[in-house]
N, C-alpha and C. Protein backbone atom coordinates (compact mmCIF):
# COMPACT_ATOMS: atom_id res chain seq x y z
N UNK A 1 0.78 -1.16 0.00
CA UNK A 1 0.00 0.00 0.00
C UNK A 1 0.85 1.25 0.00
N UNK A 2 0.57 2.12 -0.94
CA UNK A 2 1.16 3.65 -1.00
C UNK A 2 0.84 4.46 -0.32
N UNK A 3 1.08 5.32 0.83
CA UNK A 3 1.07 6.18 1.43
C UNK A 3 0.99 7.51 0.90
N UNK A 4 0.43 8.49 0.61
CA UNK A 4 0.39 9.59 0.25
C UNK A 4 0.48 11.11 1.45
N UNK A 5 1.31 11.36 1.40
CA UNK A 5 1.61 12.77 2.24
C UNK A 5 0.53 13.76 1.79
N UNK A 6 -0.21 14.30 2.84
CA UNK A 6 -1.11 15.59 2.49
C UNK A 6 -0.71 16.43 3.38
N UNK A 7 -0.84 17.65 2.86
CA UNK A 7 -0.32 19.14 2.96
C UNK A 7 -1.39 19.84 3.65
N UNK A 8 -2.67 19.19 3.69
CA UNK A 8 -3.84 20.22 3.83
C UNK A 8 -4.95 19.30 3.43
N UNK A 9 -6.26 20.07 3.63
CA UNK A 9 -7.40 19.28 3.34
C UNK A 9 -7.90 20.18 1.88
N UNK A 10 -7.84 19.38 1.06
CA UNK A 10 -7.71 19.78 -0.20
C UNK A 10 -8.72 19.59 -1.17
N UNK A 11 -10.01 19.47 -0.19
CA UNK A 11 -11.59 18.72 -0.59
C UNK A 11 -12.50 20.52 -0.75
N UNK A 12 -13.51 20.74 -0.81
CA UNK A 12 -14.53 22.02 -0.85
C UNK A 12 -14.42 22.13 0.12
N UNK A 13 -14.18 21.92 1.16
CA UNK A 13 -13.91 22.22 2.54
C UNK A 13 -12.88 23.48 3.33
N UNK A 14 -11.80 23.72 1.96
CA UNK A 14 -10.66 23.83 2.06
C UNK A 14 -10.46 25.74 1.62
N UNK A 15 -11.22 26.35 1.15
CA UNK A 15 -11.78 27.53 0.57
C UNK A 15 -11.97 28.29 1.96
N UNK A 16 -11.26 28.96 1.99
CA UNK A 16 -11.64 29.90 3.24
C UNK A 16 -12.17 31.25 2.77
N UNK A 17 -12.74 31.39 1.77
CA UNK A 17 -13.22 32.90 1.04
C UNK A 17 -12.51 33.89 0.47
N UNK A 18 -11.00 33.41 0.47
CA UNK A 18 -10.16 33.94 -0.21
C UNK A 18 -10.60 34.94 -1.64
N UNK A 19 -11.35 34.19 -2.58
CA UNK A 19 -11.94 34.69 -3.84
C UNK A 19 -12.84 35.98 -3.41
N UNK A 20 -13.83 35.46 -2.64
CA UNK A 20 -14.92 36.47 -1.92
C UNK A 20 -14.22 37.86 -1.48
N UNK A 21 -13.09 37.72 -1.22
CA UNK A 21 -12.39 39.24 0.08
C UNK A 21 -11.95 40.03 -1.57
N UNK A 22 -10.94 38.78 -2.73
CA UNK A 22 -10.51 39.60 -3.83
C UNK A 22 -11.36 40.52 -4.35
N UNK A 23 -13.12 39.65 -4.28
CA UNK A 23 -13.70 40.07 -5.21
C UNK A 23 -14.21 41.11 -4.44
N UNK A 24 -14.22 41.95 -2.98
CA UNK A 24 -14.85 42.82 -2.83
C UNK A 24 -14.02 43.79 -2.96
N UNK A 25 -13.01 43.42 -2.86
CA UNK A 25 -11.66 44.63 -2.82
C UNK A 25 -11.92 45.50 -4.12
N UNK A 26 -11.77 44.27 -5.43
CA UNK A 26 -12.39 45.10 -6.81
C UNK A 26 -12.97 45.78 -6.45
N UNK A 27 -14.70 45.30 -6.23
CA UNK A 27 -15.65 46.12 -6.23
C UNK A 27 -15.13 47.41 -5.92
N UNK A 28 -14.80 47.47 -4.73
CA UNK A 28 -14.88 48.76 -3.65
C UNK A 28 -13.49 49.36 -4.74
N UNK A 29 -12.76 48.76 -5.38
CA UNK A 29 -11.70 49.93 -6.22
C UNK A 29 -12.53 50.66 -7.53
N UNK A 30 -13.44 49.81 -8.25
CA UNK A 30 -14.30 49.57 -9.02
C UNK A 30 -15.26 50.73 -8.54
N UNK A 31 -15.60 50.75 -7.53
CA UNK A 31 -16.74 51.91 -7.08
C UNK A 31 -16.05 52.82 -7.12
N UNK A 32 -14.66 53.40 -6.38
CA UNK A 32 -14.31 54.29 -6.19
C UNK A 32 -13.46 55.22 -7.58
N UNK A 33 -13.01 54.36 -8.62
CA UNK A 33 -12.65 55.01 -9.49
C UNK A 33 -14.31 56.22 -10.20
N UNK A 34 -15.42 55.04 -10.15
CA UNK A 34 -16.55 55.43 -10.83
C UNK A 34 -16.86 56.46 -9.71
N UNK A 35 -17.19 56.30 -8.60
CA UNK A 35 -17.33 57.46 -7.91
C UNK A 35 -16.56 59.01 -8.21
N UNK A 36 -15.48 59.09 -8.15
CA UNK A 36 -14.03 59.62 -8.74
C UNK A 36 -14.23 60.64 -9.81
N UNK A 37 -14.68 59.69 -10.93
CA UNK A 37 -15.19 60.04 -12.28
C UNK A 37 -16.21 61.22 -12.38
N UNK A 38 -17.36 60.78 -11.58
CA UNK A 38 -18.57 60.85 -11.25
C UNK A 38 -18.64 62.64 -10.87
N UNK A 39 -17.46 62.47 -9.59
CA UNK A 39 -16.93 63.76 -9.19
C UNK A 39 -16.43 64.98 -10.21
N UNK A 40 -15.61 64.40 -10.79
CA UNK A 40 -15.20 65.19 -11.99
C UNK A 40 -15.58 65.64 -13.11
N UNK A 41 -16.76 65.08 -13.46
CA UNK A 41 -17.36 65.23 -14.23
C UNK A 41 -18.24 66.52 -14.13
N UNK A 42 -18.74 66.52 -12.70
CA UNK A 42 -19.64 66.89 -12.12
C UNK A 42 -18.94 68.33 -12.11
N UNK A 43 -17.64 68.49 -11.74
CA UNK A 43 -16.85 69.79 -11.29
C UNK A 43 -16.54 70.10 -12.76
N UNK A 44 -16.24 69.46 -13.88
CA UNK A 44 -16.33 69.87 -14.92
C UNK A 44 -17.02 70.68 -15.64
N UNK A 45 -18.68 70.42 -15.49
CA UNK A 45 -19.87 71.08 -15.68
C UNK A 45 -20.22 71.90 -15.60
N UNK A 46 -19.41 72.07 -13.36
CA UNK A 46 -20.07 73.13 -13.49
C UNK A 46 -19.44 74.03 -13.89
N UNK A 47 -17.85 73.99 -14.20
CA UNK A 47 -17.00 74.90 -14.90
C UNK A 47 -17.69 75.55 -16.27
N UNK A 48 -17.75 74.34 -16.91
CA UNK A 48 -18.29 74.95 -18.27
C UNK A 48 -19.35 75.95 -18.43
N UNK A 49 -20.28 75.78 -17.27
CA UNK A 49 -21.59 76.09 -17.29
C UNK A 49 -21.25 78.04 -16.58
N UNK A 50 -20.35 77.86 -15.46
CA UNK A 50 -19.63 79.01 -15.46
C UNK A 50 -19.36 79.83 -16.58
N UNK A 51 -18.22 79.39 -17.10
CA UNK A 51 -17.63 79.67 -18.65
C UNK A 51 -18.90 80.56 -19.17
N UNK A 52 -19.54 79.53 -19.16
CA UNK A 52 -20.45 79.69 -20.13
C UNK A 52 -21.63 81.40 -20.05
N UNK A 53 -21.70 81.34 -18.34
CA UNK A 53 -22.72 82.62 -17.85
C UNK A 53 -21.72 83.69 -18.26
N UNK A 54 -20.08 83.82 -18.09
CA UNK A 54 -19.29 84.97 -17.98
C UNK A 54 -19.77 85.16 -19.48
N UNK A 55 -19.78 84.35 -20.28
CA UNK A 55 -19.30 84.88 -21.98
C UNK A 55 -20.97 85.58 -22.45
N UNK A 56 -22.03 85.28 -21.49
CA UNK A 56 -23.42 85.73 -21.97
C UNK A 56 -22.72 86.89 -21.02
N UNK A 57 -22.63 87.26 -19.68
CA UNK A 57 -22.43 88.00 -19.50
C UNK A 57 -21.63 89.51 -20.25
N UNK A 58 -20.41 88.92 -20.65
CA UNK A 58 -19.50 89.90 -21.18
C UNK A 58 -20.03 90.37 -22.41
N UNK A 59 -21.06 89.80 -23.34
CA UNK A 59 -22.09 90.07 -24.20
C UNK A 59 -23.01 90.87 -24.07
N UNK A 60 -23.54 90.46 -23.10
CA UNK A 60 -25.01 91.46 -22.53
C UNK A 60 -23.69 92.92 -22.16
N UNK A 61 -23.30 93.18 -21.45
CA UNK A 61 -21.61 93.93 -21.21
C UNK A 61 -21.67 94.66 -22.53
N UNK A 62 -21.00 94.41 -23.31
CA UNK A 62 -20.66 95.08 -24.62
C UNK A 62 -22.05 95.66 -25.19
N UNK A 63 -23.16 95.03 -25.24
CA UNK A 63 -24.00 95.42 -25.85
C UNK A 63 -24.51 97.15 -25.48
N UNK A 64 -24.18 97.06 -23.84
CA UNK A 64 -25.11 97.82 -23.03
C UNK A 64 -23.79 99.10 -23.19
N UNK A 65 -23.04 98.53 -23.51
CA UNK A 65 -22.01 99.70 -24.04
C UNK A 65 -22.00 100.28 -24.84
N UNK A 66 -22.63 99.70 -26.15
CA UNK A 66 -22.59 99.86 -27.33
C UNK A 66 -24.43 100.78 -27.34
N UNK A 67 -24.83 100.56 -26.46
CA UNK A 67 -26.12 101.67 -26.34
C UNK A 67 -25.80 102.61 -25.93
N UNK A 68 -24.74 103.04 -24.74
CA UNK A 68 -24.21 104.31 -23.95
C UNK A 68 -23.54 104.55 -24.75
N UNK A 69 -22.65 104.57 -26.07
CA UNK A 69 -21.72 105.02 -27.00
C UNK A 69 -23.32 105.87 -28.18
N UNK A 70 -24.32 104.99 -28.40
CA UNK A 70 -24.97 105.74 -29.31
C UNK A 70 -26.08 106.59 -28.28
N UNK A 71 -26.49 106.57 -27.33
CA UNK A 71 -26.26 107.48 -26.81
C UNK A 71 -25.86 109.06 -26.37
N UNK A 72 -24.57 108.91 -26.16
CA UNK A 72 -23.41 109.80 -26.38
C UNK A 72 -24.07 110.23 -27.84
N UNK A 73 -23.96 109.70 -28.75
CA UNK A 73 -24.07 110.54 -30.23
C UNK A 73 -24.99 111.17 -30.42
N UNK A 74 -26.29 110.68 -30.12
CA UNK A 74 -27.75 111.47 -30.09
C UNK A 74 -27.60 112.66 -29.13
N UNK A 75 -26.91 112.64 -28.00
CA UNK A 75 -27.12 113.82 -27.07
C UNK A 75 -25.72 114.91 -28.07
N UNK A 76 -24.99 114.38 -28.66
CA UNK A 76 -24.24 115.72 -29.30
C UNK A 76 -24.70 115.73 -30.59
N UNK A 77 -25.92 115.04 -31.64
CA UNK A 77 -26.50 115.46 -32.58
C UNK A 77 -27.48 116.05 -32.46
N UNK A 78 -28.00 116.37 -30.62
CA UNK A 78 -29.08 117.46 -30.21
C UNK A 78 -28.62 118.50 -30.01
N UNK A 79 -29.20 119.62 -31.14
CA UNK A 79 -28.87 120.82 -30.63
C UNK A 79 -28.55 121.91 -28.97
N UNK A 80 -29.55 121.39 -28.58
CA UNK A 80 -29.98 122.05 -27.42
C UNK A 80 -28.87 121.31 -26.43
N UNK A 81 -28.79 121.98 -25.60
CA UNK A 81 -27.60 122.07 -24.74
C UNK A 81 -28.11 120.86 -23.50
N UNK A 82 -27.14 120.02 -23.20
CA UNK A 82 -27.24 118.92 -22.11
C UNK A 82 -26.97 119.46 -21.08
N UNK A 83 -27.76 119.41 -19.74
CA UNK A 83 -27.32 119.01 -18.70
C UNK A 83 -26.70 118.21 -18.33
N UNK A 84 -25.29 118.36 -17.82
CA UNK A 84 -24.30 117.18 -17.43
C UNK A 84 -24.50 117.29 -15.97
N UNK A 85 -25.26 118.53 -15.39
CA UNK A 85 -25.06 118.47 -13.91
C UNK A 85 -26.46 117.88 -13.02
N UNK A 86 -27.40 117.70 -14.25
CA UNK A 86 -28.65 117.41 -13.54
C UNK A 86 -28.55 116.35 -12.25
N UNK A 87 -29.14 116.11 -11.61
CA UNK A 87 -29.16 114.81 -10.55
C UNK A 87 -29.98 113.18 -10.99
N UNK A 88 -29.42 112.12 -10.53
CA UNK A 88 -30.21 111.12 -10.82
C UNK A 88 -30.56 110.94 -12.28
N UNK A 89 -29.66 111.06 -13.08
CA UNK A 89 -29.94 110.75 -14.68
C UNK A 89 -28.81 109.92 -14.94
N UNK A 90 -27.89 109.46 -14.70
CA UNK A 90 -27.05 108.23 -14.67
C UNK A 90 -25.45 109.46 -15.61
N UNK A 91 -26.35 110.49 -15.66
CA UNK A 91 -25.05 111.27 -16.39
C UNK A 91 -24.53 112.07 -15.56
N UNK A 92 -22.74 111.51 -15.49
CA UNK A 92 -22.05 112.26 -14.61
C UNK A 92 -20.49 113.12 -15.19
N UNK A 93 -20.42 114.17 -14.36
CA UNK A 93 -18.85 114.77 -14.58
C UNK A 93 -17.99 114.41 -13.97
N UNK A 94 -16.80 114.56 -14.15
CA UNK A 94 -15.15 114.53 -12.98
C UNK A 94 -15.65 114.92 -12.07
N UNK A 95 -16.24 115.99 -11.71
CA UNK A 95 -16.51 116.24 -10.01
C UNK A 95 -17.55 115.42 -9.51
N UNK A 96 -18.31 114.74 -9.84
CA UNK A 96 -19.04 113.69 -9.10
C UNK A 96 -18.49 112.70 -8.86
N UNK A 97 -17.27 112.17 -8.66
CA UNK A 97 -16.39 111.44 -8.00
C UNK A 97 -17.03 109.81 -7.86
N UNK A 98 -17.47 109.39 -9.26
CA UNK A 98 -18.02 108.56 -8.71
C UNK A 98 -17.54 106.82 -8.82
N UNK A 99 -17.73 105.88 -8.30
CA UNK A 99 -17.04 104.60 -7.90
C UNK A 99 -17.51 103.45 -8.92
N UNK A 100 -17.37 103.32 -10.33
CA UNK A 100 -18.35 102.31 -10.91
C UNK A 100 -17.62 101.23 -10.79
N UNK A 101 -16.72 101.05 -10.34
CA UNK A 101 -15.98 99.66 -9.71
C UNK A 101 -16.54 99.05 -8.27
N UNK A 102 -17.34 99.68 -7.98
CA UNK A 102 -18.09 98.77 -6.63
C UNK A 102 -19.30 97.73 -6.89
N UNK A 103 -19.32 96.51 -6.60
CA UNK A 103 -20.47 95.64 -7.22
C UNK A 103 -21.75 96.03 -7.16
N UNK A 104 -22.08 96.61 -6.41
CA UNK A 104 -23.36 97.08 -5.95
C UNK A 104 -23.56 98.74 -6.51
N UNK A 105 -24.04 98.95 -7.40
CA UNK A 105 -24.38 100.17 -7.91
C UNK A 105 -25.41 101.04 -7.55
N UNK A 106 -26.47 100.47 -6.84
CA UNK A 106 -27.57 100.83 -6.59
C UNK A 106 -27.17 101.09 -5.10
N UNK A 107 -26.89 100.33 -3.94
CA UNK A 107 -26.75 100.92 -3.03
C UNK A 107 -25.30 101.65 -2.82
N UNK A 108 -24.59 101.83 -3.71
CA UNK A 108 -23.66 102.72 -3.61
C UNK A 108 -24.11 104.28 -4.04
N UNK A 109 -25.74 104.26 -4.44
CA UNK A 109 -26.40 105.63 -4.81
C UNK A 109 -26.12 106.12 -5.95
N UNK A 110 -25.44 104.77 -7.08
CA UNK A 110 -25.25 105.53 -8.59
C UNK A 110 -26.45 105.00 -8.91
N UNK A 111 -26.78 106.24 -9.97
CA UNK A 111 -27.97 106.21 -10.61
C UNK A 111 -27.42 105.05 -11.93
N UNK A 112 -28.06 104.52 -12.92
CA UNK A 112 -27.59 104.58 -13.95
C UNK A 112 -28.96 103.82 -15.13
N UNK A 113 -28.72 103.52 -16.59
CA UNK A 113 -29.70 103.03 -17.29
C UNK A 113 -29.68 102.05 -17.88
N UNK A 114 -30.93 101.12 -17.28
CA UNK A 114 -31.10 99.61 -17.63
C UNK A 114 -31.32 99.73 -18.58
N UNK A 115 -31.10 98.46 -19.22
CA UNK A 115 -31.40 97.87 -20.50
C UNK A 115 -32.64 96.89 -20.02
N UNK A 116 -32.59 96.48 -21.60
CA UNK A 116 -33.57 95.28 -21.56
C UNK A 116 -33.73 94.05 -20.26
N UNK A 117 -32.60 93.88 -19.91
CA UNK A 117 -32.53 92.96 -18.55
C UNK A 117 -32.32 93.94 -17.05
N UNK A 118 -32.63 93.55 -16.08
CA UNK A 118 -32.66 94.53 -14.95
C UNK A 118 -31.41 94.25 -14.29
N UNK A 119 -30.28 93.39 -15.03
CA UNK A 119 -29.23 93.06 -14.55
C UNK A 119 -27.81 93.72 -15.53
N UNK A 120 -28.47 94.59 -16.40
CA UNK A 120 -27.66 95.27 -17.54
C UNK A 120 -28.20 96.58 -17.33
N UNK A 121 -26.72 97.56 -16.67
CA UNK A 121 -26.79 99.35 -16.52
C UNK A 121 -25.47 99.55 -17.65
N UNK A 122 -25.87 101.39 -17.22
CA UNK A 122 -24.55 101.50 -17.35
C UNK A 122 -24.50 102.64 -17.53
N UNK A 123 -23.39 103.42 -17.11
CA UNK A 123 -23.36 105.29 -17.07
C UNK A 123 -22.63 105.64 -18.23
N UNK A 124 -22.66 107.27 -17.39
CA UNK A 124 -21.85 108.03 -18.57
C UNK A 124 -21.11 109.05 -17.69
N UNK A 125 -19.72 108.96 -18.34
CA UNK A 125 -19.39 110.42 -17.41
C UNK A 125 -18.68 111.33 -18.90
N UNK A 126 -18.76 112.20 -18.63
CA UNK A 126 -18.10 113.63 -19.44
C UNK A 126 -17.20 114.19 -18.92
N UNK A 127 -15.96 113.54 -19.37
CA UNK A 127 -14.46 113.75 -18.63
C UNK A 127 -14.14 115.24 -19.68
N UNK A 128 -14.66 115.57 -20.07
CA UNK A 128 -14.41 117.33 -20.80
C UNK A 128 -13.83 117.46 -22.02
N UNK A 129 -13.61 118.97 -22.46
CA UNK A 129 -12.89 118.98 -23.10
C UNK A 129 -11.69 118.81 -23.22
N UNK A 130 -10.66 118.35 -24.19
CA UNK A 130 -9.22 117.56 -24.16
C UNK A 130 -8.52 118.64 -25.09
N UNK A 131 -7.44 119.20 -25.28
CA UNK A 131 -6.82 119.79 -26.01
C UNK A 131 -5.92 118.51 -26.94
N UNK A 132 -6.04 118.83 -28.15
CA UNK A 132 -5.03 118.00 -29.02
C UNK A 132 -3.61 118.62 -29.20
N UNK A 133 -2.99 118.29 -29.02
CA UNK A 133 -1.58 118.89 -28.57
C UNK A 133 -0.80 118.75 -30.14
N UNK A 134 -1.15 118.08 -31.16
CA UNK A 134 -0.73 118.19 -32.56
C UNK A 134 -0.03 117.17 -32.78
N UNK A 135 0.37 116.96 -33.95
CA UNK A 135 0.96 115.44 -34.72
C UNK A 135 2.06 115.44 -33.68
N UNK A 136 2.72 114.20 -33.76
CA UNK A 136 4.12 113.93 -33.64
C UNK A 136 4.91 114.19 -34.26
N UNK A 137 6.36 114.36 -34.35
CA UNK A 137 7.11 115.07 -34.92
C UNK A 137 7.78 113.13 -35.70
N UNK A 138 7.97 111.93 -34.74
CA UNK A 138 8.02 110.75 -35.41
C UNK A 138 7.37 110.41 -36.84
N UNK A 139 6.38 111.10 -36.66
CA UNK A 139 5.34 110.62 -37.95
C UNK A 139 5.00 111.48 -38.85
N UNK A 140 6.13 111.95 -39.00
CA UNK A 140 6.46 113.33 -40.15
C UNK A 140 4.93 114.44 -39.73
N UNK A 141 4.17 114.59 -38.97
CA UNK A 141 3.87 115.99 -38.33
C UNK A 141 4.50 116.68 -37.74
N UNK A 142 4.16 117.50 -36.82
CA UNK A 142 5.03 118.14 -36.02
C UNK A 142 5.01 119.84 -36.34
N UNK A 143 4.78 120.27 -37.75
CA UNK A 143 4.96 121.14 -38.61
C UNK A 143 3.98 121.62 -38.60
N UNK A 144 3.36 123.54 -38.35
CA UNK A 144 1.98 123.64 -38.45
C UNK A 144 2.08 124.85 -39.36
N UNK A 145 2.04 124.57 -40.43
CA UNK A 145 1.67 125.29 -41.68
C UNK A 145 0.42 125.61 -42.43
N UNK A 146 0.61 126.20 -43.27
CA UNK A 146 -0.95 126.88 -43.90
C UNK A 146 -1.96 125.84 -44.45
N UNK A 147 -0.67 124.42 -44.71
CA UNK A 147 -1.81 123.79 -45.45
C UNK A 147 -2.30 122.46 -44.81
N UNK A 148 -2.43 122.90 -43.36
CA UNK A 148 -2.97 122.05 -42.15
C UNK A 148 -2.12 120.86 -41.08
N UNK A 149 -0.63 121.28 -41.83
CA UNK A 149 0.44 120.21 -40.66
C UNK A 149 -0.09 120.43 -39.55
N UNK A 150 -0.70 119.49 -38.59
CA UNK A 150 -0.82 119.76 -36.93
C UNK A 150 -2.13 119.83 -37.01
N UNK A 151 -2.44 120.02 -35.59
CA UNK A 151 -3.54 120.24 -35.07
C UNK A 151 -3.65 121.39 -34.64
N UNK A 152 -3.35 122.62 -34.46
CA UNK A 152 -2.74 123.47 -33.37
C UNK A 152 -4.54 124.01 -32.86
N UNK A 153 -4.61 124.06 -31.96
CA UNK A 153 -5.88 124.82 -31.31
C UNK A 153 -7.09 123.65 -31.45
N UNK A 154 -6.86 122.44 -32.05
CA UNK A 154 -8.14 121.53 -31.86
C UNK A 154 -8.33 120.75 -31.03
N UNK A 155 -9.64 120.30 -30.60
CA UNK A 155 -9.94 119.84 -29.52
C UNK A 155 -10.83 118.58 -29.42
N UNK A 156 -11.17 117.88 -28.65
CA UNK A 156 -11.91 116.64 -28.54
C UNK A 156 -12.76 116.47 -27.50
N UNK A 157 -13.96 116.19 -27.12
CA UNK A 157 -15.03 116.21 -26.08
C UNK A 157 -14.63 114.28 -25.91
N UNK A 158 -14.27 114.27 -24.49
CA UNK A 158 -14.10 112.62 -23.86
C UNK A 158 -15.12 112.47 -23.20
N UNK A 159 -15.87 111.01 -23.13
CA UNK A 159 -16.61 110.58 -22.48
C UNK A 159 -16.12 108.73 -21.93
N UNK A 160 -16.31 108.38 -20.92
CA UNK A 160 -16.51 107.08 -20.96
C UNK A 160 -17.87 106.42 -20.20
N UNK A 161 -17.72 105.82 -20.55
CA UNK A 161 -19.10 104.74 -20.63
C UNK A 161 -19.08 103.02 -20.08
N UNK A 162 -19.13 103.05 -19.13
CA UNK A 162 -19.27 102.05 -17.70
C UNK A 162 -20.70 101.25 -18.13
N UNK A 163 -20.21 99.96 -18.81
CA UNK A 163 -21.34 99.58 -18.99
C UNK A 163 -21.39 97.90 -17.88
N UNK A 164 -21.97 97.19 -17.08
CA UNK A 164 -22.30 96.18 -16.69
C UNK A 164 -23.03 95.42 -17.00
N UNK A 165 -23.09 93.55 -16.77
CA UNK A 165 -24.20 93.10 -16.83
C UNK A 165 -23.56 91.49 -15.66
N UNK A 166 -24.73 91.03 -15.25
CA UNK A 166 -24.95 89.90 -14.52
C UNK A 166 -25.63 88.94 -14.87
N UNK A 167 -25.19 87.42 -14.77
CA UNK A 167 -25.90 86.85 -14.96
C UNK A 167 -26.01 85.76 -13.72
N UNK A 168 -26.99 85.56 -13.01
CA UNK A 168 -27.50 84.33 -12.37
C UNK A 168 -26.40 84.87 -10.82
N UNK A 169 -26.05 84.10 -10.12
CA UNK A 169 -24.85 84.19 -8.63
C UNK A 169 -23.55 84.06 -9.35
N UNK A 170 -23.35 83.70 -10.52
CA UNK A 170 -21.81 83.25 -10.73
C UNK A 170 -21.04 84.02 -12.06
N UNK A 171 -21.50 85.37 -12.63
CA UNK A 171 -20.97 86.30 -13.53
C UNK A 171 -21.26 87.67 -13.30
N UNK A 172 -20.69 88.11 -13.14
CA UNK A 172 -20.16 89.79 -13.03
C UNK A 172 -19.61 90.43 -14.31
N UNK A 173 -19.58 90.95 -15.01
CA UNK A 173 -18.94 91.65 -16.60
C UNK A 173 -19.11 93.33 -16.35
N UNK A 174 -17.68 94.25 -16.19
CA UNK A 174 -17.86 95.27 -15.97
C UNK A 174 -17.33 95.70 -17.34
N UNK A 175 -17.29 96.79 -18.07
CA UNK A 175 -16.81 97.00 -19.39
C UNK A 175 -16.85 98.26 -19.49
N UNK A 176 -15.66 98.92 -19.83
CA UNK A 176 -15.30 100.45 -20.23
C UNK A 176 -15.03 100.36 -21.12
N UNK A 177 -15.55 102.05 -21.91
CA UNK A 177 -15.11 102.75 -23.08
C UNK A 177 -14.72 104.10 -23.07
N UNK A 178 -13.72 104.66 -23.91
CA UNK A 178 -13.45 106.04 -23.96
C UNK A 178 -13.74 106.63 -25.10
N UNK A 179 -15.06 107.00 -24.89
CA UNK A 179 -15.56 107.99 -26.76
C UNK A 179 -15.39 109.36 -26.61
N UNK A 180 -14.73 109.53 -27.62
CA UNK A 180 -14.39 110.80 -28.09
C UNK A 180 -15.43 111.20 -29.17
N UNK A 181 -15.70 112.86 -29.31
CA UNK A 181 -16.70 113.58 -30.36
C UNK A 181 -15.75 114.77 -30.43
N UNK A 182 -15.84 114.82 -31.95
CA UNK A 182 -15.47 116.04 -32.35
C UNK A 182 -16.45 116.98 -32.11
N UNK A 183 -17.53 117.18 -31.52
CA UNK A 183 -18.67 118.09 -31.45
C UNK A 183 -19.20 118.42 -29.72
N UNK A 184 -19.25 119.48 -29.28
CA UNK A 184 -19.50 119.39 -27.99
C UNK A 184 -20.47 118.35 -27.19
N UNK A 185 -21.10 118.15 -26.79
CA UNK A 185 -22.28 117.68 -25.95
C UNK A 185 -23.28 118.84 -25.90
């Protein structure tokens, strides 16, 4: 008779769940990559979706600028003389000292004029008359002769134009312009 040496009990008996512990370990790595994912995806979104309010924002922005620039043109293709000093008309001078860099416009007591959305203003100030000081002498001006070298004695009316817009808790769009008119106000 042959004797056989055993090492162990090597029958179904013999399985201590070894497979079972591998297979939860997966799982639980398995969950957590997808969890992971899940996350990122999620923070992705809401990036885009961000992205996405600034660029309507900076739109609505330009637009409301592009109304305070024509604007500006109608009040210096009106004859009749503007009040720049009136109160509460969103139109201001250098001496009204005023802050259009603060988020809050309304309780900072600037007046100014909505647009189509109640989240799109935007002022005006009348920084004055500018003296043109004449060509450059680089760019072959410089010279003020009879047959118009230079500028000498001409002038330019500056304005800029603070236009804003908001969209939703997560876009802010502030937007300046500096228009110039050859024609008073």
């Amino acid at each position: 008779m042959k004797t056989h040496k055993y090492y162990g009990n090597l029958g179904p008996g013999s399985q201590r769940g070894v497979s079972l512990i591998v297979a939860l370990v997966m799982l639980i790595v398995l969950t957590l990559i997808g969890v992971s994912s899940m996350n990122t995806a999620i923070v992705e979104l809401k990036m885009a979706g961000s992205a996405q309010q600034q660029g309507i924002a900076l739109n609505r922005a330009d637009e409301m600028l592009r109304v305070g620039e024509d604007d500006i043109d109608d009040i210096v293709a009106n004859p009749a003389a503007f009040n720049w000093l009136a109160p509460n008309d969103a139109y201001y001078v250098v001496a009204d000292a005023i802050n259009v860099y603060d988020l809050d416009w309304e309780a900072e007591g600037l007046t100014s004029i909505q647009g189509d959305n109640e989240d799109d203003r935007y002022v005006t100030e009348y920084l004055g008359n500018k003296a043109i000081p004449g060509e450059s002498v680089a760019t072959g001006g410089g010279k003020r002769d009879a047959q118009g070298g230079g500028a000498a004695g001409g002038s330019v009316y500056t304005f800029r134009v603070t236009s804003r817009s908001a969209t939703g808790k997560s876009a802010l769009r502030l937007v300046q312009s500096l228009y110039v008119t050859l024609a008073p106000p």
